[in-house]
N, C-alpha and C. Protein backbone atom coordinates (compact mmCIF):
# COMPACT_ATOMS: atom_id res chain seq x y z
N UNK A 1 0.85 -1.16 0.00
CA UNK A 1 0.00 0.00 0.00
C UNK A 1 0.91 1.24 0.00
N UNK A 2 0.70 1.94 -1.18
CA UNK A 2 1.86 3.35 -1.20
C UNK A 2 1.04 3.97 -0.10
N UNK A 3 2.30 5.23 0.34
CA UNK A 3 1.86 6.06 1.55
C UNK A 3 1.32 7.28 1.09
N UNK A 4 0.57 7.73 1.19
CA UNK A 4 -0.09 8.99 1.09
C UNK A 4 -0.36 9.82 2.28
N UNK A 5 -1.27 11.00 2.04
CA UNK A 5 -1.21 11.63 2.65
C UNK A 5 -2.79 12.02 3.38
N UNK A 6 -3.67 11.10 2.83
CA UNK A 6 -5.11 10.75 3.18
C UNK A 6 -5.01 10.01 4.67
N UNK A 7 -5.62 10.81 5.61
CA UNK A 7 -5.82 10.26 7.19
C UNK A 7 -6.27 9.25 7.05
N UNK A 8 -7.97 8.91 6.48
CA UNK A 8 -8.14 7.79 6.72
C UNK A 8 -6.94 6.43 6.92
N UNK A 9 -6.58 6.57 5.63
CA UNK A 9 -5.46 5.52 5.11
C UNK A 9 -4.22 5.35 6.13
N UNK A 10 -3.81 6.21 6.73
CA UNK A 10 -2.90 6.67 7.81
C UNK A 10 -2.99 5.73 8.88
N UNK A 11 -4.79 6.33 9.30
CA UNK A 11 -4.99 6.00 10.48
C UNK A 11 -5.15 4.47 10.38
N UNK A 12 -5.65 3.77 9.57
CA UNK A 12 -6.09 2.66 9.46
C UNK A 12 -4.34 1.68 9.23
N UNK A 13 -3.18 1.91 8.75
CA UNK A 13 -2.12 1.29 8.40
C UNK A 13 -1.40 0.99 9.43
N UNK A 14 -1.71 1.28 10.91
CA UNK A 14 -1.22 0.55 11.81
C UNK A 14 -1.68 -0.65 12.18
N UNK A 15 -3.13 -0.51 12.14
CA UNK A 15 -3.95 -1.76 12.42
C UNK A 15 -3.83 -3.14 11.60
N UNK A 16 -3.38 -2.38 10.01
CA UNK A 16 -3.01 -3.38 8.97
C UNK A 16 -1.60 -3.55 9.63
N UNK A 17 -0.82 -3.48 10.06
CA UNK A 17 0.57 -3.97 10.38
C UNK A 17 0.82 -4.51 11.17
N UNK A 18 -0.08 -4.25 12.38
CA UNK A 18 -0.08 -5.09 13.65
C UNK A 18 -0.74 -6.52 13.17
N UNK A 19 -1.55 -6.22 12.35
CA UNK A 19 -2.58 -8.04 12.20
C UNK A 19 -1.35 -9.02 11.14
N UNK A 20 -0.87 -7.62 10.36
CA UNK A 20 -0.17 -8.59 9.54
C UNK A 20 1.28 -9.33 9.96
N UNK A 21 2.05 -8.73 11.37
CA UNK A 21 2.62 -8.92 12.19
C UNK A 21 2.50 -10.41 13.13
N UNK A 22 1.13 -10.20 13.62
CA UNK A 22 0.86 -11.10 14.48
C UNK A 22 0.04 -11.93 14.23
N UNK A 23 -0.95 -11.75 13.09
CA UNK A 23 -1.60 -12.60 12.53
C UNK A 23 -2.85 -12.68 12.70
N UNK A 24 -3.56 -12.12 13.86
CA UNK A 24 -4.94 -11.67 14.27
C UNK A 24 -4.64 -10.71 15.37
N UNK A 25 -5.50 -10.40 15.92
CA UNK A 25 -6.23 -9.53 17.16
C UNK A 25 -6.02 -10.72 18.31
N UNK A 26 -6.58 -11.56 18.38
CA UNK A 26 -7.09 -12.63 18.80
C UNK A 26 -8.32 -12.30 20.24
N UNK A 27 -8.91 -11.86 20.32
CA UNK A 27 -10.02 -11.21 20.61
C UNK A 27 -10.78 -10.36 20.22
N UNK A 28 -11.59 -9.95 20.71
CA UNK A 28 -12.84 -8.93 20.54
C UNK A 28 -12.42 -8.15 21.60
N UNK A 29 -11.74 -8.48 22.60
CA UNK A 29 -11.80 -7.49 23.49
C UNK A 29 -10.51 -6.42 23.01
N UNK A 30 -9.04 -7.36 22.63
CA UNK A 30 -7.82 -6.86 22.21
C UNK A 30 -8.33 -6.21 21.28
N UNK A 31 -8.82 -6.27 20.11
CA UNK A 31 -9.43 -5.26 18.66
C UNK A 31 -9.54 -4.03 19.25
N UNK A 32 -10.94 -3.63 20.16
CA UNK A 32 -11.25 -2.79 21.13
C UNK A 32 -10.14 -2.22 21.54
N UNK A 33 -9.40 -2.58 22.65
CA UNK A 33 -8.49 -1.98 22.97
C UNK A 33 -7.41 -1.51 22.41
N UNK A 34 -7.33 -1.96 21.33
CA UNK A 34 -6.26 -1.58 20.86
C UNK A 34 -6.59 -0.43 19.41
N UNK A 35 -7.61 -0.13 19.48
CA UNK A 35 -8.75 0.85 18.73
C UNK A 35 -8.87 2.20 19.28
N UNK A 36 -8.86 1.67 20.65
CA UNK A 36 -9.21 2.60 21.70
C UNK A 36 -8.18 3.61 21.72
N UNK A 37 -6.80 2.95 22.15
CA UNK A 37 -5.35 3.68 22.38
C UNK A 37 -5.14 4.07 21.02
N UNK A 38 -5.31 3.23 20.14
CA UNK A 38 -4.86 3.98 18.87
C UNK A 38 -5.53 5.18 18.44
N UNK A 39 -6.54 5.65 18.83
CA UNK A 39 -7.38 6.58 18.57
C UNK A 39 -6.80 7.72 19.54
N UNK A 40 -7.07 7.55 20.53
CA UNK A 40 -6.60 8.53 21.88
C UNK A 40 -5.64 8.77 21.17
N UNK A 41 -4.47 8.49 21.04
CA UNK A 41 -3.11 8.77 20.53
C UNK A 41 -2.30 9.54 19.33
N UNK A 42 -3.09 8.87 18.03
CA UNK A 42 -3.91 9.54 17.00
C UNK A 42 -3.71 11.00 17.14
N UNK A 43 -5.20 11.40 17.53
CA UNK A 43 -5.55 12.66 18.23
C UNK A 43 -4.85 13.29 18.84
N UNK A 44 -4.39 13.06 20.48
CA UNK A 44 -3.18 13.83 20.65
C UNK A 44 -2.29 14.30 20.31
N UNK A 45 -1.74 13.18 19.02
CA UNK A 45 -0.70 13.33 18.11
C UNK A 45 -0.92 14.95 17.04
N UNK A 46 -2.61 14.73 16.66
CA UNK A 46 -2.73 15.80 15.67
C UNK A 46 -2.80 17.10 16.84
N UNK A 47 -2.97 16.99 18.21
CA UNK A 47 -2.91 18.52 18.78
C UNK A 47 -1.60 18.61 19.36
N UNK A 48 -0.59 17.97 18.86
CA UNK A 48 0.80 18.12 19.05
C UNK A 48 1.13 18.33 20.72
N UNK A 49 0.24 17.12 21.49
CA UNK A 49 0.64 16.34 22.44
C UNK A 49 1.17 16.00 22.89
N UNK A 50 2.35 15.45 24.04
CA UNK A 50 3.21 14.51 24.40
C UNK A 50 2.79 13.46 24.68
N UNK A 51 2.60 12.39 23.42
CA UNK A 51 2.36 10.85 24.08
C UNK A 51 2.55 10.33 25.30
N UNK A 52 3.78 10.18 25.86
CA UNK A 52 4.46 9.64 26.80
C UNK A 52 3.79 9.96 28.33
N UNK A 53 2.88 11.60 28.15
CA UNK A 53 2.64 12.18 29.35
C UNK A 53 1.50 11.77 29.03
N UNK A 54 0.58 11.53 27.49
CA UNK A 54 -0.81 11.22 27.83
C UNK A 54 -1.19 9.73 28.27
N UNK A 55 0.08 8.82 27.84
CA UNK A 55 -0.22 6.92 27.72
C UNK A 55 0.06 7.20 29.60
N UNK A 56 0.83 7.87 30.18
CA UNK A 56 0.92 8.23 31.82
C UNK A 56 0.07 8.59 32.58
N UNK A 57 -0.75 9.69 32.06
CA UNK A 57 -2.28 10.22 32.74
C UNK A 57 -2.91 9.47 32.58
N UNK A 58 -2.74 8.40 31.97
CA UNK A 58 -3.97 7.19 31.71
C UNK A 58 -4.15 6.70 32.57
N UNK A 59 -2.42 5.74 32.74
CA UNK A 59 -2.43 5.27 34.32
C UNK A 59 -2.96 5.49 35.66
N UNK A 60 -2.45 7.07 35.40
CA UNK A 60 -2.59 7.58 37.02
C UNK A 60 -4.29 7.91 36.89
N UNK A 61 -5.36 7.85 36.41
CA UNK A 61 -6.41 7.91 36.02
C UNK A 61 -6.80 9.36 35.96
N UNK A 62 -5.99 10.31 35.36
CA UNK A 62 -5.79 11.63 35.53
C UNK A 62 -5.91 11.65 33.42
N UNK A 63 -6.99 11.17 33.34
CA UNK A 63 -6.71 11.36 31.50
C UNK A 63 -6.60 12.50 30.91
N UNK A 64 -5.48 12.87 30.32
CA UNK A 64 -5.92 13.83 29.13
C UNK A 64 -6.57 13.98 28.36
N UNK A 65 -7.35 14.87 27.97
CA UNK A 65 -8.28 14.85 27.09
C UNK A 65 -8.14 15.57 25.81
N UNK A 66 -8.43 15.43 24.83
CA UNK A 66 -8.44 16.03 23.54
C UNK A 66 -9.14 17.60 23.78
N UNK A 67 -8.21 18.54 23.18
CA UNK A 67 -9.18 19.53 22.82
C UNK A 67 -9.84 19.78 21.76
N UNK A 68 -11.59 20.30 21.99
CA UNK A 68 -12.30 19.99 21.07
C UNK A 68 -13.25 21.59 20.55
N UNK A 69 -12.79 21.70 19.10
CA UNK A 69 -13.26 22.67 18.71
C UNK A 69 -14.81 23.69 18.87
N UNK A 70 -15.05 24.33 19.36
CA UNK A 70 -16.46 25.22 20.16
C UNK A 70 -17.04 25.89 18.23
């Protein structure tokens, strides 16, 4: 798949790499979760975020949140 510059395609080419990596999800629940973070992350990424401090506030149950246009 050439790389472009279309988000969809972006966003979706990790998910193709991880399955094609490992070979499935192997759950319904792992899919989910791993949908979940990829999304959160994503996003942060486009409001030029620090990952490291948001995958951390997760933990500490102190989440960061996306800011969202009014």
């Amino acid at each position: 798949m050439p790389i472009t510059n279309n988000l969809a395609e972006q966003a979706l080419r990790m998910a193709k790499v991880k399955q094609k990596i490992s070979g499935c999800f192997g759950t319904e629940h792992g899919v989910d979760t791993f949908f979940t973070i990829r999304s959160h992350l994503a996003t942060m990424n486009k409001q030029k975020a620090k990952l490291f401090a948001c995958l951390v506030s997760v933990f500490n149950r102190q989440t960061i949140q996306p800011r969202f246009a009014t």
